[in-house]
PDB file of N, CA and C in Angstrom:
ATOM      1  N   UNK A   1      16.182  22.494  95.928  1.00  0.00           N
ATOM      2  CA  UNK A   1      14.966  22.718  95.191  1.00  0.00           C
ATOM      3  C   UNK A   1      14.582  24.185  95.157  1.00  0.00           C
ATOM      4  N   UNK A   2      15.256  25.083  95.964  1.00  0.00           N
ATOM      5  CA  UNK A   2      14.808  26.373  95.530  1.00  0.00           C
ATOM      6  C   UNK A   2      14.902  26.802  94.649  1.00  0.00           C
ATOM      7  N   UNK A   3      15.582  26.855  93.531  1.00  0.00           N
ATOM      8  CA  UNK A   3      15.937  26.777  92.165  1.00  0.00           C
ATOM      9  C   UNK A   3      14.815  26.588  91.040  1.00  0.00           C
ATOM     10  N   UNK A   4      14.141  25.568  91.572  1.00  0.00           N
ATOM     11  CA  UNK A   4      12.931  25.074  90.469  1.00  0.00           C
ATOM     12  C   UNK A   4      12.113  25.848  91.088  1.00  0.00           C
ATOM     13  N   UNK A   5      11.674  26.155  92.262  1.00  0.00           N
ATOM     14  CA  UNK A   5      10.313  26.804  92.895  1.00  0.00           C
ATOM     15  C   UNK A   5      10.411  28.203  92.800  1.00  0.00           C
ATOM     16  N   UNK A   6      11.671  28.679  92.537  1.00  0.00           N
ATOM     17  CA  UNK A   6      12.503  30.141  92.538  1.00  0.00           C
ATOM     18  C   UNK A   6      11.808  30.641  91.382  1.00  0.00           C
ATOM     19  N   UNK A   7      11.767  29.856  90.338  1.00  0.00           N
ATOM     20  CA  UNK A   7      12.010  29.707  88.931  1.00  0.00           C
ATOM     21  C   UNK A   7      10.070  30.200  88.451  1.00  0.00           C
ATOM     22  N   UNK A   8       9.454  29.062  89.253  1.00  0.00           N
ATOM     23  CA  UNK A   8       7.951  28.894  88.584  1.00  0.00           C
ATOM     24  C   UNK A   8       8.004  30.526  89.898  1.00  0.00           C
ATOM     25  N   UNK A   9       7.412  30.984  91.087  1.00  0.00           N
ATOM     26  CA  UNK A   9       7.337  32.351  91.386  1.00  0.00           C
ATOM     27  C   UNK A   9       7.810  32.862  90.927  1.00  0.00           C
ATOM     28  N   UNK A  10       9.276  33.046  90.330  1.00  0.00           N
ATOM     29  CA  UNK A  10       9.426  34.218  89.951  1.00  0.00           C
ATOM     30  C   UNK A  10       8.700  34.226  88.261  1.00  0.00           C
ATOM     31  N   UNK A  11       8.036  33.127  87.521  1.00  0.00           N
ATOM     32  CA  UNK A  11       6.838  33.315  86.388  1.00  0.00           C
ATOM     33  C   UNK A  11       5.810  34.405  87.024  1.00  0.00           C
ATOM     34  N   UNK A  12       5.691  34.116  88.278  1.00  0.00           N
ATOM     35  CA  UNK A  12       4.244  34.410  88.676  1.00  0.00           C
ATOM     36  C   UNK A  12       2.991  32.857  88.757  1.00  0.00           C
ATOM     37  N   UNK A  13       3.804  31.835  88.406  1.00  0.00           N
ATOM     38  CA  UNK A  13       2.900  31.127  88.614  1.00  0.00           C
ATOM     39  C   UNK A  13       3.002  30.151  90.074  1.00  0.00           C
ATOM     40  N   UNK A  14       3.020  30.431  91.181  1.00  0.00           N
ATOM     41  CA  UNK A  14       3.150  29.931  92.709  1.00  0.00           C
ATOM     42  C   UNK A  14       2.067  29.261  92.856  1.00  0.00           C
ATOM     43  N   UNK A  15       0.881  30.192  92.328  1.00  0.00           N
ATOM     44  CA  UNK A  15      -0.675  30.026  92.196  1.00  0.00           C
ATOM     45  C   UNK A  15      -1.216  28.737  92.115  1.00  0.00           C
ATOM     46  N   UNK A  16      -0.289  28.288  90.735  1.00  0.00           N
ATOM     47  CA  UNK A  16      -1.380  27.630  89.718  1.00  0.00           C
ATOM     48  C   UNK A  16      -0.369  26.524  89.827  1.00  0.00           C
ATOM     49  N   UNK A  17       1.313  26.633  89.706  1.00  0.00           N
ATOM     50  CA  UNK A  17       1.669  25.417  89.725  1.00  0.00           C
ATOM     51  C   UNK A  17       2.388  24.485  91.267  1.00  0.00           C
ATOM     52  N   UNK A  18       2.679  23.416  91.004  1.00  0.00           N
ATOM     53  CA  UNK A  18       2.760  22.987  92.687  1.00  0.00           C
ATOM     54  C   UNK A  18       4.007  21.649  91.723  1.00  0.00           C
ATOM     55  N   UNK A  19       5.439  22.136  92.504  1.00  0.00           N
ATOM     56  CA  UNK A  19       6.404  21.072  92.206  1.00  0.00           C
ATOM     57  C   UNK A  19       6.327  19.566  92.878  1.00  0.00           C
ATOM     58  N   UNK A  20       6.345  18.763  92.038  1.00  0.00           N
ATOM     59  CA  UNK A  20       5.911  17.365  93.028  1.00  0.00           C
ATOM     60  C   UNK A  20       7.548  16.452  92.436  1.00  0.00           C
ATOM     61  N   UNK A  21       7.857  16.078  93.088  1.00  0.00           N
ATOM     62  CA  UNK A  21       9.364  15.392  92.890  1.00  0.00           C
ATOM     63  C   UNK A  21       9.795  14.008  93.594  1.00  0.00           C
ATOM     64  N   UNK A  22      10.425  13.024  92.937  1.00  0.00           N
ATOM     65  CA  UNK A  22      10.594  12.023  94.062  1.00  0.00           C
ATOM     66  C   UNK A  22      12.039  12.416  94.368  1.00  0.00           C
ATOM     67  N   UNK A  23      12.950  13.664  94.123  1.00  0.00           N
ATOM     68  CA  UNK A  23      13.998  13.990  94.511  1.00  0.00           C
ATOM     69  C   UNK A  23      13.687  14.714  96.299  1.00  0.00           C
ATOM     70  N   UNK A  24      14.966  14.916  96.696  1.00  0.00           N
ATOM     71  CA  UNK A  24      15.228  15.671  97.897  1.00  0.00           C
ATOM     72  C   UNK A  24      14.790  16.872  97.988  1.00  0.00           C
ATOM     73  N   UNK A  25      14.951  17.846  99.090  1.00  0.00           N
ATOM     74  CA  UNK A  25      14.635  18.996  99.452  1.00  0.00           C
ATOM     75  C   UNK A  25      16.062  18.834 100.404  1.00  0.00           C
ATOM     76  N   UNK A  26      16.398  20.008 100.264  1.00  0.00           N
ATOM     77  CA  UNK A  26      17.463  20.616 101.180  1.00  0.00           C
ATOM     78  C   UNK A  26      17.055  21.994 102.301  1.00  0.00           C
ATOM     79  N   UNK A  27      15.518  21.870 102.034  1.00  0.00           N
ATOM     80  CA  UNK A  27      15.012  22.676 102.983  1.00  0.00           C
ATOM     81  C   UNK A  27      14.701  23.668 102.537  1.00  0.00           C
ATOM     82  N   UNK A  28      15.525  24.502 101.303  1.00  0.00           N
ATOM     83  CA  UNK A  28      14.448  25.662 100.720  1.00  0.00           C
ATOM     84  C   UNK A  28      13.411  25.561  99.543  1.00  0.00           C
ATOM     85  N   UNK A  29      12.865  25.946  99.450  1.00  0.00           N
ATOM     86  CA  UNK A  29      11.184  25.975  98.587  1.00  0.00           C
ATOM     87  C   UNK A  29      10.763  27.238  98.763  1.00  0.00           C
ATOM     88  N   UNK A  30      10.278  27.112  97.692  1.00  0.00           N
ATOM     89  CA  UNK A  30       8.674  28.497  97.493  1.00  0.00           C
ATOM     90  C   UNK A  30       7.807  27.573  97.154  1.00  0.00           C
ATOM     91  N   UNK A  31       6.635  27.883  97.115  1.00  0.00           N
ATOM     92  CA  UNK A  31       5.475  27.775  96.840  1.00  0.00           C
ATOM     93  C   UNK A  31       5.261  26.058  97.224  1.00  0.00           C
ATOM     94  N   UNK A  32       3.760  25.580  96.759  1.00  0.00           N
ATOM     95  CA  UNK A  32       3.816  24.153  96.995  1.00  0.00           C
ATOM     96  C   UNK A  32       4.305  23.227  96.189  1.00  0.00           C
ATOM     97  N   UNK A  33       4.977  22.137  97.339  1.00  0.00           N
ATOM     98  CA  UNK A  33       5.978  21.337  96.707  1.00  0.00           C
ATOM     99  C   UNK A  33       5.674  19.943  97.628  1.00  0.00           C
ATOM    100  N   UNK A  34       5.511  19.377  96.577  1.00  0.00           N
ATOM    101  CA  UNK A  34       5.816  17.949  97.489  1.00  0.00           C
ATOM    102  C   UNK A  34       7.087  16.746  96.969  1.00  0.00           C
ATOM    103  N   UNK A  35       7.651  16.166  97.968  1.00  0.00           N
ATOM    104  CA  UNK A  35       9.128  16.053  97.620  1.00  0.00           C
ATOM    105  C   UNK A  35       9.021  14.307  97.923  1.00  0.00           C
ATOM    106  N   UNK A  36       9.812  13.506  98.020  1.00  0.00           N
ATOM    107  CA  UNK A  36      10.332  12.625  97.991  1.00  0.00           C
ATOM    108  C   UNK A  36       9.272  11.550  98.227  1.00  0.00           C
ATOM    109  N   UNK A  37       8.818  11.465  97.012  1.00  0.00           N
ATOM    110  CA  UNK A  37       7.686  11.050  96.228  1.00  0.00           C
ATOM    111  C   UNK A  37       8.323   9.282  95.878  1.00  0.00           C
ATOM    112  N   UNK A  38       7.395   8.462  96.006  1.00  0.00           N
ATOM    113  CA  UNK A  38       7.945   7.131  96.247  1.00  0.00           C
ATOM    114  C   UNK A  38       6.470   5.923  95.910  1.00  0.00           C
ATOM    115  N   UNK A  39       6.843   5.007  95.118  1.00  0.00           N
ATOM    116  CA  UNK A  39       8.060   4.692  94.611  1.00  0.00           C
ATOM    117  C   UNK A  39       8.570   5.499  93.913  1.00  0.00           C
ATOM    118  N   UNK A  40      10.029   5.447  93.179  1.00  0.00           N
ATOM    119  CA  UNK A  40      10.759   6.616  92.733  1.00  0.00           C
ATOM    120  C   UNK A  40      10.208   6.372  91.037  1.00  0.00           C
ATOM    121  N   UNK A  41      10.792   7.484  90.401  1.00  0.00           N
ATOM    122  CA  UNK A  41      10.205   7.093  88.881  1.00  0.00           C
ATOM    123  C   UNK A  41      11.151   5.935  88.479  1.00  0.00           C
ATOM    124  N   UNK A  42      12.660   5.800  88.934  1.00  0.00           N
ATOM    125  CA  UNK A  42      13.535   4.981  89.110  1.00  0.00           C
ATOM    126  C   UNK A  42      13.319   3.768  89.034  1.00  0.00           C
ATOM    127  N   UNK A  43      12.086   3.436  89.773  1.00  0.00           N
ATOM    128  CA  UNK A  43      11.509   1.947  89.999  1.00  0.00           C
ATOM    129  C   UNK A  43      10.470   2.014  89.753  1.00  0.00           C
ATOM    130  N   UNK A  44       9.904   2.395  88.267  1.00  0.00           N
ATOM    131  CA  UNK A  44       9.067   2.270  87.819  1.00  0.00           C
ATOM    132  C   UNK A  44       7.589   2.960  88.220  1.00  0.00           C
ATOM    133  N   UNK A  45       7.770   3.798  89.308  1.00  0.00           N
ATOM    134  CA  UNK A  45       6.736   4.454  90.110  1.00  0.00           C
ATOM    135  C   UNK A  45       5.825   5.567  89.128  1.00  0.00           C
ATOM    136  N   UNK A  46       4.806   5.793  89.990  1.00  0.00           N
ATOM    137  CA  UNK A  46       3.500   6.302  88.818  1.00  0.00           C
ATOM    138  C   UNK A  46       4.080   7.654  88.598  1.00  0.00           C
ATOM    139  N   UNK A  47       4.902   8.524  89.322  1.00  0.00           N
ATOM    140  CA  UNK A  47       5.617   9.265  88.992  1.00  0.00           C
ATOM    141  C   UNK A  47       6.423   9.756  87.531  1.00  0.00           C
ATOM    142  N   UNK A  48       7.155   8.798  87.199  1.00  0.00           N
ATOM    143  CA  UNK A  48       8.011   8.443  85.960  1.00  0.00           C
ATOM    144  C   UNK A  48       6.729   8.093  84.840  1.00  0.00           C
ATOM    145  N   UNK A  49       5.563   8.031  84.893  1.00  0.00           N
ATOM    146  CA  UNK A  49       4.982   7.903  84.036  1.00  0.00           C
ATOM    147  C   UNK A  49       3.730   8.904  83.397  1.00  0.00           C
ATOM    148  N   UNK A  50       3.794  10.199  84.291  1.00  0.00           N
ATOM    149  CA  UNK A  50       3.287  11.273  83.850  1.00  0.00           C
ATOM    150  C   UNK A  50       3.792  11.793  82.991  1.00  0.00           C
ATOM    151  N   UNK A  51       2.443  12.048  81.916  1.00  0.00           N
ATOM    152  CA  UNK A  51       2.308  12.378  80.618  1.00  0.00           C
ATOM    153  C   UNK A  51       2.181  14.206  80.606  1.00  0.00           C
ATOM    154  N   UNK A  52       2.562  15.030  79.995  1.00  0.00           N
ATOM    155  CA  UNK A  52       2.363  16.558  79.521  1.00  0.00           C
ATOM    156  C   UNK A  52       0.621  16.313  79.483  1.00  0.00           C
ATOM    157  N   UNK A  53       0.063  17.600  80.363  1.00  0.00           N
ATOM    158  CA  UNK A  53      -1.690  17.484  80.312  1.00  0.00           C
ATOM    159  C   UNK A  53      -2.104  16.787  81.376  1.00  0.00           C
ATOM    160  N   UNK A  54      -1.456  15.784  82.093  1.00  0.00           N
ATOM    161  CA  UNK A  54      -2.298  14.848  83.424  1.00  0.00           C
ATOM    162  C   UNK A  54      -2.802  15.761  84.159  1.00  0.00           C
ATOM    163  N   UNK A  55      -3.286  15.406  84.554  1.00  0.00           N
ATOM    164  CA  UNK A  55      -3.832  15.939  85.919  1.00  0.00           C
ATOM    165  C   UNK A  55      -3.426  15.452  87.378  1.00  0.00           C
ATOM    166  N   UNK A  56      -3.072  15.772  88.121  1.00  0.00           N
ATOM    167  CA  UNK A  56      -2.313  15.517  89.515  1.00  0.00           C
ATOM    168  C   UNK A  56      -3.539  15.993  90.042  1.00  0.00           C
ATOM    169  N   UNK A  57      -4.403  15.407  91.278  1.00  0.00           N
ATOM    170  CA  UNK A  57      -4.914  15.636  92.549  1.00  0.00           C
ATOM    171  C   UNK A  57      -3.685  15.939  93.873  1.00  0.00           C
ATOM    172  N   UNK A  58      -3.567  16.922  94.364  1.00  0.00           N
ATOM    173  CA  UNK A  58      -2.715  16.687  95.802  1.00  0.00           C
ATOM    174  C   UNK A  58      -3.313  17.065  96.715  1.00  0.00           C
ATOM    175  N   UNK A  59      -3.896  15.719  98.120  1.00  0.00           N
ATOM    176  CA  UNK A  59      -4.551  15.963  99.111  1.00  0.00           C
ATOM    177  C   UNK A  59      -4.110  16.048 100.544  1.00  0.00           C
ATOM    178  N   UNK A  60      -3.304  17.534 100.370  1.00  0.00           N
ATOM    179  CA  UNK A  60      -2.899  17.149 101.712  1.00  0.00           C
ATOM    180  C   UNK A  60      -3.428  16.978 102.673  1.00  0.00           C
ATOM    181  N   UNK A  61      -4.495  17.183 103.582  1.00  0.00           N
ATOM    182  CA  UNK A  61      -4.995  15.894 104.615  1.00  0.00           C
ATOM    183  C   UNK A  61      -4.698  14.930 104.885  1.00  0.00           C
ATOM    184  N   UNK A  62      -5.401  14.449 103.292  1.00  0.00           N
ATOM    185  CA  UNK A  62      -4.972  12.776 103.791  1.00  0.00           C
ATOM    186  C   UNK A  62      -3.694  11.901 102.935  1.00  0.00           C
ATOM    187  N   UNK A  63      -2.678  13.492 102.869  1.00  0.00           N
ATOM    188  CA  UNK A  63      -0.670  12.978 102.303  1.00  0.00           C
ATOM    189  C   UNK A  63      -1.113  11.878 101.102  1.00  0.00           C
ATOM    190  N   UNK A  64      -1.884  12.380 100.326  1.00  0.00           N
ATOM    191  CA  UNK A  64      -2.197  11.576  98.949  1.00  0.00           C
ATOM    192  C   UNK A  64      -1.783  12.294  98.061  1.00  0.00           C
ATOM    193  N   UNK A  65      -1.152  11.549  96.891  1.00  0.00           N
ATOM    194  CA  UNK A  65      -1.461  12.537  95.588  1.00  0.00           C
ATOM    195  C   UNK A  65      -1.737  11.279  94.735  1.00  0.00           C
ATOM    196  N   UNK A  66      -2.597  11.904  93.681  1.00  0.00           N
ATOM    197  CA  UNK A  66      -3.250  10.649  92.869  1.00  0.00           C
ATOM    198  C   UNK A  66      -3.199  11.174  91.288  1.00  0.00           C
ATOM    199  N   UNK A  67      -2.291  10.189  90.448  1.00  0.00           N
ATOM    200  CA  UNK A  67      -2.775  10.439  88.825  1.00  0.00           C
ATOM    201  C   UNK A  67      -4.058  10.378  88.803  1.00  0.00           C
ATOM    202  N   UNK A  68      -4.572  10.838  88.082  1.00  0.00           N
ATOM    203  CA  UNK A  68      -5.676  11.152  87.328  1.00  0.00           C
ATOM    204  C   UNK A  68      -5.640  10.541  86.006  1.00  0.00           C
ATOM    205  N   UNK A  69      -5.488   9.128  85.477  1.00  0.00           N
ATOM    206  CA  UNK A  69      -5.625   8.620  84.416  1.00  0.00           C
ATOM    207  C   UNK A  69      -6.397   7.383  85.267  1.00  0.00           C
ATOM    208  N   UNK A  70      -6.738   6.220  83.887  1.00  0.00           N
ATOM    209  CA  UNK A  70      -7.820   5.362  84.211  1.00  0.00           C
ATOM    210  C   UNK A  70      -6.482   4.145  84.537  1.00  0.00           C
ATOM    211  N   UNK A  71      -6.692   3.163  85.473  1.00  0.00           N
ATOM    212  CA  UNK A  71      -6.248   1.829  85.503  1.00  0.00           C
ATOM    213  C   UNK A  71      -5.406   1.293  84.595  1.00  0.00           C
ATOM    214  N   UNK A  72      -6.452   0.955  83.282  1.00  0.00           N
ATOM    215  CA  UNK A  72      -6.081   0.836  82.017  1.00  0.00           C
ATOM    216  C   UNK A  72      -4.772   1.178  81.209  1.00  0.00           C
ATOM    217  N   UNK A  73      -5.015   2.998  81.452  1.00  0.00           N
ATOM    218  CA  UNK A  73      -4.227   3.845  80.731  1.00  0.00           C
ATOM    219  C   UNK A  73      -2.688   3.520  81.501  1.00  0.00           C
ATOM    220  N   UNK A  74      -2.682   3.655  82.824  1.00  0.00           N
ATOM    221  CA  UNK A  74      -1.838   3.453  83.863  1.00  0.00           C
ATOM    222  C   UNK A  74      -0.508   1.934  83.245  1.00  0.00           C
ATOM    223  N   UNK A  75      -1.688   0.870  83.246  1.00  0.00           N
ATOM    224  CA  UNK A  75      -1.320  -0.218  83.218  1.00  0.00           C
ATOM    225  C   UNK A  75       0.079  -0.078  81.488  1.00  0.00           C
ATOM    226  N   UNK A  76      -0.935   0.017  80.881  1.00  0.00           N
ATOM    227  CA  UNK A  76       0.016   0.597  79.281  1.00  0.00           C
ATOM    228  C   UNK A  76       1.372   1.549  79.428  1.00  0.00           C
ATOM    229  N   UNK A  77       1.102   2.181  80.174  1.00  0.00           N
ATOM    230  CA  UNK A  77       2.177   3.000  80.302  1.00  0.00           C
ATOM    231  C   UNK A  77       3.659   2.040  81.567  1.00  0.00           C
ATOM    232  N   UNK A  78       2.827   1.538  82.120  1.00  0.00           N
ATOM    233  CA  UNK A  78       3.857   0.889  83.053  1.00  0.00           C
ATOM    234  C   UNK A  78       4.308  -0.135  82.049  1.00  0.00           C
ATOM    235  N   UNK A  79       3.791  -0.825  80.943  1.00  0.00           N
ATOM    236  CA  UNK A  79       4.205  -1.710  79.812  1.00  0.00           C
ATOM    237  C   UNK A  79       5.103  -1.286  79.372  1.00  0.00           C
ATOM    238  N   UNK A  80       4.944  -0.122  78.770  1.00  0.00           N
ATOM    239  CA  UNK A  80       5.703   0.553  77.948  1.00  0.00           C
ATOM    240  C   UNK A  80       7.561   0.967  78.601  1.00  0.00           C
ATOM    241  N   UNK A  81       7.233   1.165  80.215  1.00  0.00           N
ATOM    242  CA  UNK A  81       8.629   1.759  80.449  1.00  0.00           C
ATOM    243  C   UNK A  81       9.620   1.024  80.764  1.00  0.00           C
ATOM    244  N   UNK A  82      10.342   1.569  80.511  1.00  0.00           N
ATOM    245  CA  UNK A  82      11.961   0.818  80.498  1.00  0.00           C
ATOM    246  C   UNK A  82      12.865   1.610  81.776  1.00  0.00           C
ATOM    247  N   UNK A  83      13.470   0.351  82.905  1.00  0.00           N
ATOM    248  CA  UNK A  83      14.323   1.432  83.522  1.00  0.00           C
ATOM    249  C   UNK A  83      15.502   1.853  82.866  1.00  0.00           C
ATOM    250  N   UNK A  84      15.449   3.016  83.405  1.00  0.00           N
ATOM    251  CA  UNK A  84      17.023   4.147  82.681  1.00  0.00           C
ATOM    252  C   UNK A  84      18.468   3.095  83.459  1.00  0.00           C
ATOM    253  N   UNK A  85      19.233   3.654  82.009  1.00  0.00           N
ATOM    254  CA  UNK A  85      20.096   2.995  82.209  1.00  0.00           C
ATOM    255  C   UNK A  85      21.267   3.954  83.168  1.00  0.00           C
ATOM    256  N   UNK A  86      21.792   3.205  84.317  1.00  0.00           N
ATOM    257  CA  UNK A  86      23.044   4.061  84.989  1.00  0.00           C
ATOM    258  C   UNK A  86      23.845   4.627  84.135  1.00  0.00           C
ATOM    259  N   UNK A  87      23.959   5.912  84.926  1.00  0.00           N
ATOM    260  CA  UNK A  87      24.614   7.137  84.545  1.00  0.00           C
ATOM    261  C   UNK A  87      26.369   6.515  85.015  1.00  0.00           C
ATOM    262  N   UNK A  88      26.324   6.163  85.885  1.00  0.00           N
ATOM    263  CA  UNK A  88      27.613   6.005  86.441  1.00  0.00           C
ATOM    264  C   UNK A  88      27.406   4.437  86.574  1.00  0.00           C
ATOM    265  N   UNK A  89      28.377   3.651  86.707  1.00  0.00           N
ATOM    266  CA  UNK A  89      28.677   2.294  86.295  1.00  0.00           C
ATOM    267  C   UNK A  89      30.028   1.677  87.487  1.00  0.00           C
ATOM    268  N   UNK A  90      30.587   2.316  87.755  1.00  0.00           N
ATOM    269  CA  UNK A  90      31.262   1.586  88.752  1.00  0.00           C
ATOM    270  C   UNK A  90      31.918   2.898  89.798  1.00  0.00           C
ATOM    271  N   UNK A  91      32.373   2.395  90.933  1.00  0.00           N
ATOM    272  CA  UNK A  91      32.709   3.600  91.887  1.00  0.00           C
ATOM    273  C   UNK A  91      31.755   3.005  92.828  1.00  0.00           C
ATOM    274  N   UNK A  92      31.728   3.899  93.924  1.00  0.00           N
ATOM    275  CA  UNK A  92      30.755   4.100  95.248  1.00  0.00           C
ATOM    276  C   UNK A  92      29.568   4.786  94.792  1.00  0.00           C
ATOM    277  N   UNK A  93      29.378   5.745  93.465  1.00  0.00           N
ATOM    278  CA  UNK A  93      28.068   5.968  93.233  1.00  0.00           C
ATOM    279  C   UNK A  93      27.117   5.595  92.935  1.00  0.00           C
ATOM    280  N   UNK A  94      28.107   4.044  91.847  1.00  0.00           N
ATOM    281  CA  UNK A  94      27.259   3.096  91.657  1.00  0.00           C
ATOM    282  C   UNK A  94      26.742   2.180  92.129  1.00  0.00           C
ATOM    283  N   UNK A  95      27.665   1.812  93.176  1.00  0.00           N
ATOM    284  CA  UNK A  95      27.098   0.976  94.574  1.00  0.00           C
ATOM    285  C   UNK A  95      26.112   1.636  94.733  1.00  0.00           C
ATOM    286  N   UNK A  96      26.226   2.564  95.517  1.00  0.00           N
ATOM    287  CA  UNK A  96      25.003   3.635  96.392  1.00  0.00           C
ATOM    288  C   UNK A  96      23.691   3.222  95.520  1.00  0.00           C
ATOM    289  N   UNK A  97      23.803   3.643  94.126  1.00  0.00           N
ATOM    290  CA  UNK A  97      22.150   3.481  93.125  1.00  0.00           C
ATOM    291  C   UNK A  97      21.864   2.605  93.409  1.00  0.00           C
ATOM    292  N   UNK A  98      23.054   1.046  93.266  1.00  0.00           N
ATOM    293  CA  UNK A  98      22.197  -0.465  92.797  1.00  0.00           C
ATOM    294  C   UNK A  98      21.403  -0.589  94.289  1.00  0.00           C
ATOM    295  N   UNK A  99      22.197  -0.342  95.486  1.00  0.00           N
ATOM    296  CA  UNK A  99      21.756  -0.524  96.824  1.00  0.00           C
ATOM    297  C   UNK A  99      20.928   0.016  97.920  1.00  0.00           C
ATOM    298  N   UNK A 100      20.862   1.912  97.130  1.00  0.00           N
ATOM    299  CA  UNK A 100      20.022   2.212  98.267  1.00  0.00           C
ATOM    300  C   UNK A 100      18.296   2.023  98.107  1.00  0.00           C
ATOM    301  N   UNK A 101      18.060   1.911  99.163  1.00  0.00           N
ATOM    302  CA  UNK A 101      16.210   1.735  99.077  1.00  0.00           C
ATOM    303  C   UNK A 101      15.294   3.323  98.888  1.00  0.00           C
ATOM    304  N   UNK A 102      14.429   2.932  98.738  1.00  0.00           N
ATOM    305  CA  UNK A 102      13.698   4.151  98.564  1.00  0.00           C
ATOM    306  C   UNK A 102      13.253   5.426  99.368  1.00  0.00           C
ATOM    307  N   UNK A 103      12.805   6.364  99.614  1.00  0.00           N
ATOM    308  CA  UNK A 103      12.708   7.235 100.641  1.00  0.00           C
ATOM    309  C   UNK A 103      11.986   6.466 101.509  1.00  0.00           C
ATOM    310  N   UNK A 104      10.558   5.993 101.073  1.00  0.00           N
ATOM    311  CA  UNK A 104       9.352   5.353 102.362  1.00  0.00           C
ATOM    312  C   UNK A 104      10.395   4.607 103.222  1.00  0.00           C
ATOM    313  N   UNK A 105      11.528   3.873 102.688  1.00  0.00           N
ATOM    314  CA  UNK A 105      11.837   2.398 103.415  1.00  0.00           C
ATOM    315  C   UNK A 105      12.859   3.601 103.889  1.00  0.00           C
ATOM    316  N   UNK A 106      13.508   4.660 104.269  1.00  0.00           N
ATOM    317  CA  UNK A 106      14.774   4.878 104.986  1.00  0.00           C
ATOM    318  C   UNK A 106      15.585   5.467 103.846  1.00  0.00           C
ATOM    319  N   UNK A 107      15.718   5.053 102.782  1.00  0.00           N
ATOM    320  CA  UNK A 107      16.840   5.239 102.148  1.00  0.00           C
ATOM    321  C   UNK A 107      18.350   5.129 102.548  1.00  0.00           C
ATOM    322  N   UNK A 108      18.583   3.749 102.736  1.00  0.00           N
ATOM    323  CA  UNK A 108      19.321   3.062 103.296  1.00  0.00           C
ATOM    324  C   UNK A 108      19.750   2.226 102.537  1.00  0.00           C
ATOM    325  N   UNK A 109      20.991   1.816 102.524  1.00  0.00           N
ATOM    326  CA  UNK A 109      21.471   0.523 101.816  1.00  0.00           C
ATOM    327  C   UNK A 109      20.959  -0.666 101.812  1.00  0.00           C
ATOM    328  N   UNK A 110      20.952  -1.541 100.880  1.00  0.00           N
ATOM    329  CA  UNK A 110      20.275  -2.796 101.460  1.00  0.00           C
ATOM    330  C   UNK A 110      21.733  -3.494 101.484  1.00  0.00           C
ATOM    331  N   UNK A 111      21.586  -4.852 102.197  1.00  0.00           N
ATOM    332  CA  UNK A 111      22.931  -5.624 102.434  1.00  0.00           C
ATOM    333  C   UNK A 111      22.840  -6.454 101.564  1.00  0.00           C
TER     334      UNK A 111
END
């Protein structure tokens, strides 16, 4: 992830913007970032359904981050999405997708 955070400081914007991801960290970052964000957008998580313009709250205290749309709006949009279709289709990578669990649970295979 240093790459994306590399990217917005070296704009000049460290300030104003804050990377939120349900991907990994490999340990380097600039600025604020919050990482392995769950459920994934993968599984339909509120993540995958931010719109250009939302508004993100991030509280770190109390390890929250909260859309900023209404219930409603939320609900429509979770109507609307479709999971993505695998990139890869057979192999061990594709095992790994259909099977592993999410960051909260371990990210671990299920049996």
């Amino acid at each position: 992830m240093l790459s994306p955070t590399s990217a917005i400081a070296g704009m000049g914007l460290s300030e104003d913007v804050a990377l939120l991801t349900d991907g990994r960290f490999s340990g380097g970052t600039r600025g604020p970032c919050v990482g392995h964000i769950s459920p994934e957008a993968a599984e339909g998580g509120p993540i995958g359904l931010v719109k250009e313009g939302d508004i993100i709250d991030i509280d770190i205290p109390r390890r929250m981050i909260k859309l900023q749309i209404s219930n409603d709006e939320l609900m429509k949009r979770k109507k609307k999405w479709q999971a993505p279709k695998p990139k890869i289709t057979t192999g061990w990578l594709a095992r790994y997708a259909k099977l592993v669990t999410s960051a909260n649970t371990g990210a671990v295979l299920k049996a």
